[in-house]
N, C-alpha and C. Protein backbone atom coordinates (compact mmCIF):
# COMPACT_ATOMS: atom_id res chain seq x y z
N UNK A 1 -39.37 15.46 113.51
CA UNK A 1 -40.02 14.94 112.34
C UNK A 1 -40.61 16.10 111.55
N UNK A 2 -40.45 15.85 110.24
CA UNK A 2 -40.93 17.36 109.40
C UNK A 2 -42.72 16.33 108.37
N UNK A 3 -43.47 17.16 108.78
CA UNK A 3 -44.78 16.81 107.94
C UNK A 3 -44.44 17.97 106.89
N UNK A 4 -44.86 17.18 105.46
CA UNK A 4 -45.59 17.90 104.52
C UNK A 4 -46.82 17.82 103.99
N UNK A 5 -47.73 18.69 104.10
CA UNK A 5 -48.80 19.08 103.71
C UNK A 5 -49.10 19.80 102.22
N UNK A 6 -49.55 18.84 101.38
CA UNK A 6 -49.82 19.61 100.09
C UNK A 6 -51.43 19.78 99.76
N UNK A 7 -51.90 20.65 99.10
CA UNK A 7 -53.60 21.03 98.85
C UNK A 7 -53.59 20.91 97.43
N UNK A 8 -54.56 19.85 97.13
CA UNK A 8 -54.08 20.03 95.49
C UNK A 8 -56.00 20.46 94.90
N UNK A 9 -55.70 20.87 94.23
CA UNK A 9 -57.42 21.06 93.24
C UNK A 9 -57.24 20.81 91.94
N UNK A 10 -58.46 19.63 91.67
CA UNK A 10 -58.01 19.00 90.72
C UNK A 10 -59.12 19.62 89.58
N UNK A 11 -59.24 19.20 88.32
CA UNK A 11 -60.03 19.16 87.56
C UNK A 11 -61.09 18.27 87.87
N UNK A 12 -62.70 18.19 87.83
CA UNK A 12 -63.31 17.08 88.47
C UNK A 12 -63.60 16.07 87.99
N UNK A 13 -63.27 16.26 86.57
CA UNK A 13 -62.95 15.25 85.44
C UNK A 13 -61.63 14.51 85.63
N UNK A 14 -60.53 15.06 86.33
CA UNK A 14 -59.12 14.61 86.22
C UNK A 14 -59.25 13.64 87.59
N UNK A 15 -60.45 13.80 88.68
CA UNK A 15 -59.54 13.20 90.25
C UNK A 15 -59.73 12.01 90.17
N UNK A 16 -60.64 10.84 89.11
CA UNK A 16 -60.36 9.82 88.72
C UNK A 16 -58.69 9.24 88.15
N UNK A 17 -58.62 10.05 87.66
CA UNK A 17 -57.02 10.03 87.10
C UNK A 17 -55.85 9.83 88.23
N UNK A 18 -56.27 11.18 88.92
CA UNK A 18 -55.30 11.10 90.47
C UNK A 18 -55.48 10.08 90.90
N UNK A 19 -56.56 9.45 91.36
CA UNK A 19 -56.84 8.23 92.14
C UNK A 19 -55.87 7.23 91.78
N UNK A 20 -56.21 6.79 90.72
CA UNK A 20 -55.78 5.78 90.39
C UNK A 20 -53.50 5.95 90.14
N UNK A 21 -53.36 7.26 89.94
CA UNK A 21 -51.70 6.90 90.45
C UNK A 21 -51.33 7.29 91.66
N UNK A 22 -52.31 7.28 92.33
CA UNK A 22 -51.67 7.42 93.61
C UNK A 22 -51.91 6.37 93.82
N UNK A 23 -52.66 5.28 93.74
CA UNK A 23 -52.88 4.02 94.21
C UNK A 23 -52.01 3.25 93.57
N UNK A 24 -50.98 3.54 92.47
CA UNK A 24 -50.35 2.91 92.07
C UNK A 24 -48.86 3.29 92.32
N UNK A 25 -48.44 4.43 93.05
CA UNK A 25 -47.58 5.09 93.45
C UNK A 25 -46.96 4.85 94.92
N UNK A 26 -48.24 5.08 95.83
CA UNK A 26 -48.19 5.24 96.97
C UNK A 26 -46.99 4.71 97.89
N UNK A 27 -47.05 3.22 97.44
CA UNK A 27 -46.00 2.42 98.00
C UNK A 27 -45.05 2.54 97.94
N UNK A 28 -44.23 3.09 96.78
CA UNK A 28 -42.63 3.73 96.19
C UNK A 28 -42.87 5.07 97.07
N UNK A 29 -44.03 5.94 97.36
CA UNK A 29 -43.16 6.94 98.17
C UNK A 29 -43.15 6.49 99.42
N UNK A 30 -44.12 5.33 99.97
CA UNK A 30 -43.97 5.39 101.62
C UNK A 30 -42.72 4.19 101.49
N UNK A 31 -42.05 3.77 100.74
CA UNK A 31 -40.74 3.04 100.98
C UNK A 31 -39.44 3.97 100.33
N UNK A 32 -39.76 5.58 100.24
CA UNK A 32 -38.66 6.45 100.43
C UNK A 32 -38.06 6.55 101.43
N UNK A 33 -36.77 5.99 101.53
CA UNK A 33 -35.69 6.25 102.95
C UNK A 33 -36.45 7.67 103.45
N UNK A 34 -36.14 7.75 104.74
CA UNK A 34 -36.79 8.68 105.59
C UNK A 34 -38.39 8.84 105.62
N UNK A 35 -38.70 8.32 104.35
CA UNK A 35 -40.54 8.34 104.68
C UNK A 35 -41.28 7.53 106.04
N UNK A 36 -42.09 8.29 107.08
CA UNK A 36 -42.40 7.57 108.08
C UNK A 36 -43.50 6.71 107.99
N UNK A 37 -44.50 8.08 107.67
CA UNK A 37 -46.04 7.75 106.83
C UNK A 37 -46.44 8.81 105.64
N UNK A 38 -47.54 8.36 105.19
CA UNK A 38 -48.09 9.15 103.50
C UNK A 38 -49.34 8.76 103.85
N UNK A 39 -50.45 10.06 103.73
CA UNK A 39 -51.70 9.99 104.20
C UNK A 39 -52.56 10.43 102.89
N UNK A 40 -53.59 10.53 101.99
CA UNK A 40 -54.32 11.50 101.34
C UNK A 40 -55.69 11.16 101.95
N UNK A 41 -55.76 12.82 101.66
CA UNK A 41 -56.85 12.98 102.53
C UNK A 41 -57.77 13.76 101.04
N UNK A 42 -59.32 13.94 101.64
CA UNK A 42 -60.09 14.48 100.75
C UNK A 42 -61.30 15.49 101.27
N UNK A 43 -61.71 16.53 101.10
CA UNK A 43 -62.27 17.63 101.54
C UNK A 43 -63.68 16.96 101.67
N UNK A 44 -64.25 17.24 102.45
CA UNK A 44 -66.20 16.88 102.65
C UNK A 44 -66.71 17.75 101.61
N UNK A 45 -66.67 18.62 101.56
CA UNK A 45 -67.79 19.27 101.00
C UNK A 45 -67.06 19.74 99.27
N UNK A 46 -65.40 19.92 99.00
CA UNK A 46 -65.18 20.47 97.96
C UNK A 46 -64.08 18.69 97.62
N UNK A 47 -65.40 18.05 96.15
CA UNK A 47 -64.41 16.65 96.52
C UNK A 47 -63.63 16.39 95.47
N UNK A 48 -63.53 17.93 94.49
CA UNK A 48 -62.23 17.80 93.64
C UNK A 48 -61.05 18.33 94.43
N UNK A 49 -60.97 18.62 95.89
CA UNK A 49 -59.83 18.95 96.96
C UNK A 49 -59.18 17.73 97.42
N UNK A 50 -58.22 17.47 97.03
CA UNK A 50 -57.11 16.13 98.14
C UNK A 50 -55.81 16.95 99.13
N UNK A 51 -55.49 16.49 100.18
CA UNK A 51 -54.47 16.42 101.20
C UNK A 51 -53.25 15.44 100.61
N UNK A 52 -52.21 15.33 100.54
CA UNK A 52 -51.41 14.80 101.16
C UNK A 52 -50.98 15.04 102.51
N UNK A 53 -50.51 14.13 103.26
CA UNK A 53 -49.23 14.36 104.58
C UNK A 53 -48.45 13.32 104.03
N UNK A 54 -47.32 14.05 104.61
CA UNK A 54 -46.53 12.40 104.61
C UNK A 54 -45.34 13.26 105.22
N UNK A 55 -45.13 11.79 106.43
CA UNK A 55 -44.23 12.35 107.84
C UNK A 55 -43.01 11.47 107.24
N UNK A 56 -41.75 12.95 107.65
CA UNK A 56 -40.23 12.25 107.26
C UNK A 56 -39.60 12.21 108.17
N UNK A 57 -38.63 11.68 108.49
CA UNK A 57 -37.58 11.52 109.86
C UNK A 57 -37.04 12.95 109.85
N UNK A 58 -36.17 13.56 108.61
CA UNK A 58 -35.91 14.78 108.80
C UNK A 58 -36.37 15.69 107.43
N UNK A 59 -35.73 16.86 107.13
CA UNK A 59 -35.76 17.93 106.30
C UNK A 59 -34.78 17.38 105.14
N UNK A 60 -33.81 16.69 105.35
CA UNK A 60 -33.08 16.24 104.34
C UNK A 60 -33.51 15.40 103.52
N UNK A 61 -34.58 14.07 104.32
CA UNK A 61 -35.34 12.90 103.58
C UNK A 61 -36.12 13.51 102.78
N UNK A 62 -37.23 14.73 103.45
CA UNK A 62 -37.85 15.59 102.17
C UNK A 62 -37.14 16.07 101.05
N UNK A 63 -36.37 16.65 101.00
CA UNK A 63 -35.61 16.83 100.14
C UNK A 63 -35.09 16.30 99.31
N UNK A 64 -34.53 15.19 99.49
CA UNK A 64 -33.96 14.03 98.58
C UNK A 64 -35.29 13.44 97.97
N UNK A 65 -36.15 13.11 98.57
CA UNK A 65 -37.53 13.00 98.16
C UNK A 65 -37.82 13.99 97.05
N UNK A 66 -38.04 15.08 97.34
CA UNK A 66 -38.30 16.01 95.95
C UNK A 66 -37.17 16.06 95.29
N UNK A 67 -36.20 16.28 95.40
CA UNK A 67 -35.35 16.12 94.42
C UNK A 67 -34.83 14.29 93.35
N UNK A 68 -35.69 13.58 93.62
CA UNK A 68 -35.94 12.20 93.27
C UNK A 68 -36.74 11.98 91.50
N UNK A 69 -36.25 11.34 91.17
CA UNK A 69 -36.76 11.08 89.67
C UNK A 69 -38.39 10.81 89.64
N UNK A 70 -38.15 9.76 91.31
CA UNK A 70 -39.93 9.21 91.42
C UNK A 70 -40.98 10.71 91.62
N UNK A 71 -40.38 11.51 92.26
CA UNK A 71 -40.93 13.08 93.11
C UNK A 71 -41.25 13.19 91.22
N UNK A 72 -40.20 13.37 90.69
CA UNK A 72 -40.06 14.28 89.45
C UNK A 72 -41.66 13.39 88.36
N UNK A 73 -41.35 12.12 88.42
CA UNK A 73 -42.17 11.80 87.78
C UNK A 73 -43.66 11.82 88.01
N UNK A 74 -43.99 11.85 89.83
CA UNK A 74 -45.21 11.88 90.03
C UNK A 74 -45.91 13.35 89.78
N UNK A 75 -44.68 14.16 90.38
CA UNK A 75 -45.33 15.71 90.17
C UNK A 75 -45.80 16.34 89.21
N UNK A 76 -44.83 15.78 87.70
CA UNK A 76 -45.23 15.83 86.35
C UNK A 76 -46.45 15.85 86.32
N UNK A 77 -47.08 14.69 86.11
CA UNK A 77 -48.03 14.30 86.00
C UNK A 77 -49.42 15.08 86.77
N UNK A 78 -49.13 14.75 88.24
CA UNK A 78 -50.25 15.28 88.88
C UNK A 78 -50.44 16.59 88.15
N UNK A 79 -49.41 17.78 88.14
CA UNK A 79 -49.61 19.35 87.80
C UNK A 79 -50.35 19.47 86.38
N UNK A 80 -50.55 17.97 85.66
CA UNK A 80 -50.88 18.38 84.93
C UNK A 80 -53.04 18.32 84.72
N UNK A 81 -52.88 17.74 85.84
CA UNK A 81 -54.19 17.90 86.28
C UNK A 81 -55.25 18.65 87.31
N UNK A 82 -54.48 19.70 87.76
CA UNK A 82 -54.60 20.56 88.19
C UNK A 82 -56.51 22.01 87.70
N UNK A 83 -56.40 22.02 88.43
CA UNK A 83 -57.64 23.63 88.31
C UNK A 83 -57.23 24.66 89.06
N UNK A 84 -56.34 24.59 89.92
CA UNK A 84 -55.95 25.65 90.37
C UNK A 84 -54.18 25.19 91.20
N UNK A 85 -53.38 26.35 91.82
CA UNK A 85 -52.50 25.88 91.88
C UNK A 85 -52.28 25.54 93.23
N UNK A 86 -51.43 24.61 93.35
CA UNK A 86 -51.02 23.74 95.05
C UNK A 86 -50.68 24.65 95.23
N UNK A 87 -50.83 24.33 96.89
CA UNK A 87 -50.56 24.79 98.01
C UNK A 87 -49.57 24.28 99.01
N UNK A 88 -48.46 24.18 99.39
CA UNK A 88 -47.63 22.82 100.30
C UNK A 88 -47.27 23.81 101.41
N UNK A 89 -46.74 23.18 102.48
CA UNK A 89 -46.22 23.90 104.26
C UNK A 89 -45.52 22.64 104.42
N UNK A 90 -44.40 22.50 104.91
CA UNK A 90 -43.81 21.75 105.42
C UNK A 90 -43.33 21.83 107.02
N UNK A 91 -43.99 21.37 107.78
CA UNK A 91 -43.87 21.59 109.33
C UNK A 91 -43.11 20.92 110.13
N UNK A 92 -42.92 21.12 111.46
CA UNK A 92 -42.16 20.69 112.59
C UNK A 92 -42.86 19.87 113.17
N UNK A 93 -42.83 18.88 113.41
CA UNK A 93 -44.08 17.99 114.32
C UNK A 93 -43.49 18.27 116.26
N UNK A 94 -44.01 19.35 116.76
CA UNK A 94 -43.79 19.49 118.09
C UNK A 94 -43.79 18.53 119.35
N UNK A 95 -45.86 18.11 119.29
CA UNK A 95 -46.05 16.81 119.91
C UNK A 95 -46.86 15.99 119.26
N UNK A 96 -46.65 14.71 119.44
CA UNK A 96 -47.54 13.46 119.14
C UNK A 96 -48.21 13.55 120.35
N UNK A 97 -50.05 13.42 119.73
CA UNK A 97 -51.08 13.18 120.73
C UNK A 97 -51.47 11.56 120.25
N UNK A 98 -52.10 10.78 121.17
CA UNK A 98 -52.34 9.71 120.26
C UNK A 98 -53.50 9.21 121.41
């Protein structure tokens, strides 16, 4: 399973903005073939900072994923709310602890 991890910093005026399309988004990416799960997460102490994860079956589902009109249209957007620039890692998931 491949996790991607993105760090985004937003404008602190803009993370109202984010909020609300990711809440309107969310569901079209976690019903992307190969999408397992889609997590956002948010920093304690810095709270214009958000996480994504979101676990794919493989490296190819990511991919087709970013290379996707929906990828194209959400990314638009988000970058344009930006304060500084993302950060993403896309990893190997070794073991599940649970």
């Amino acid at each position: 399973m491949i996790v991607r991890i993105v760090k985004m910093t937003f404008e602190m005026s803009n993370v109202g903005d984010f909020q609300l399309m990711f809440e309107d988004k969310k569901e079209y990416i976690r019903g992307f073939e190969g999408c397992r799960r889609l997590e956002l997460m948010r920093d304690t102490s810095d709270l214009n900072v958000f996480f994504t994860y979101s676990f794919w079956n493989e490296a190819k589902d990511l991919e087709n994923y970013r290379n996707s009109e929906l990828f194209r249209e959400i990314w638009k957007y988000t970058k344009s709310l930006f304060s500084e620039k993302p950060e993403a890692w896309s990893l190997n998931q070794e073991v599940v602890l649970t």
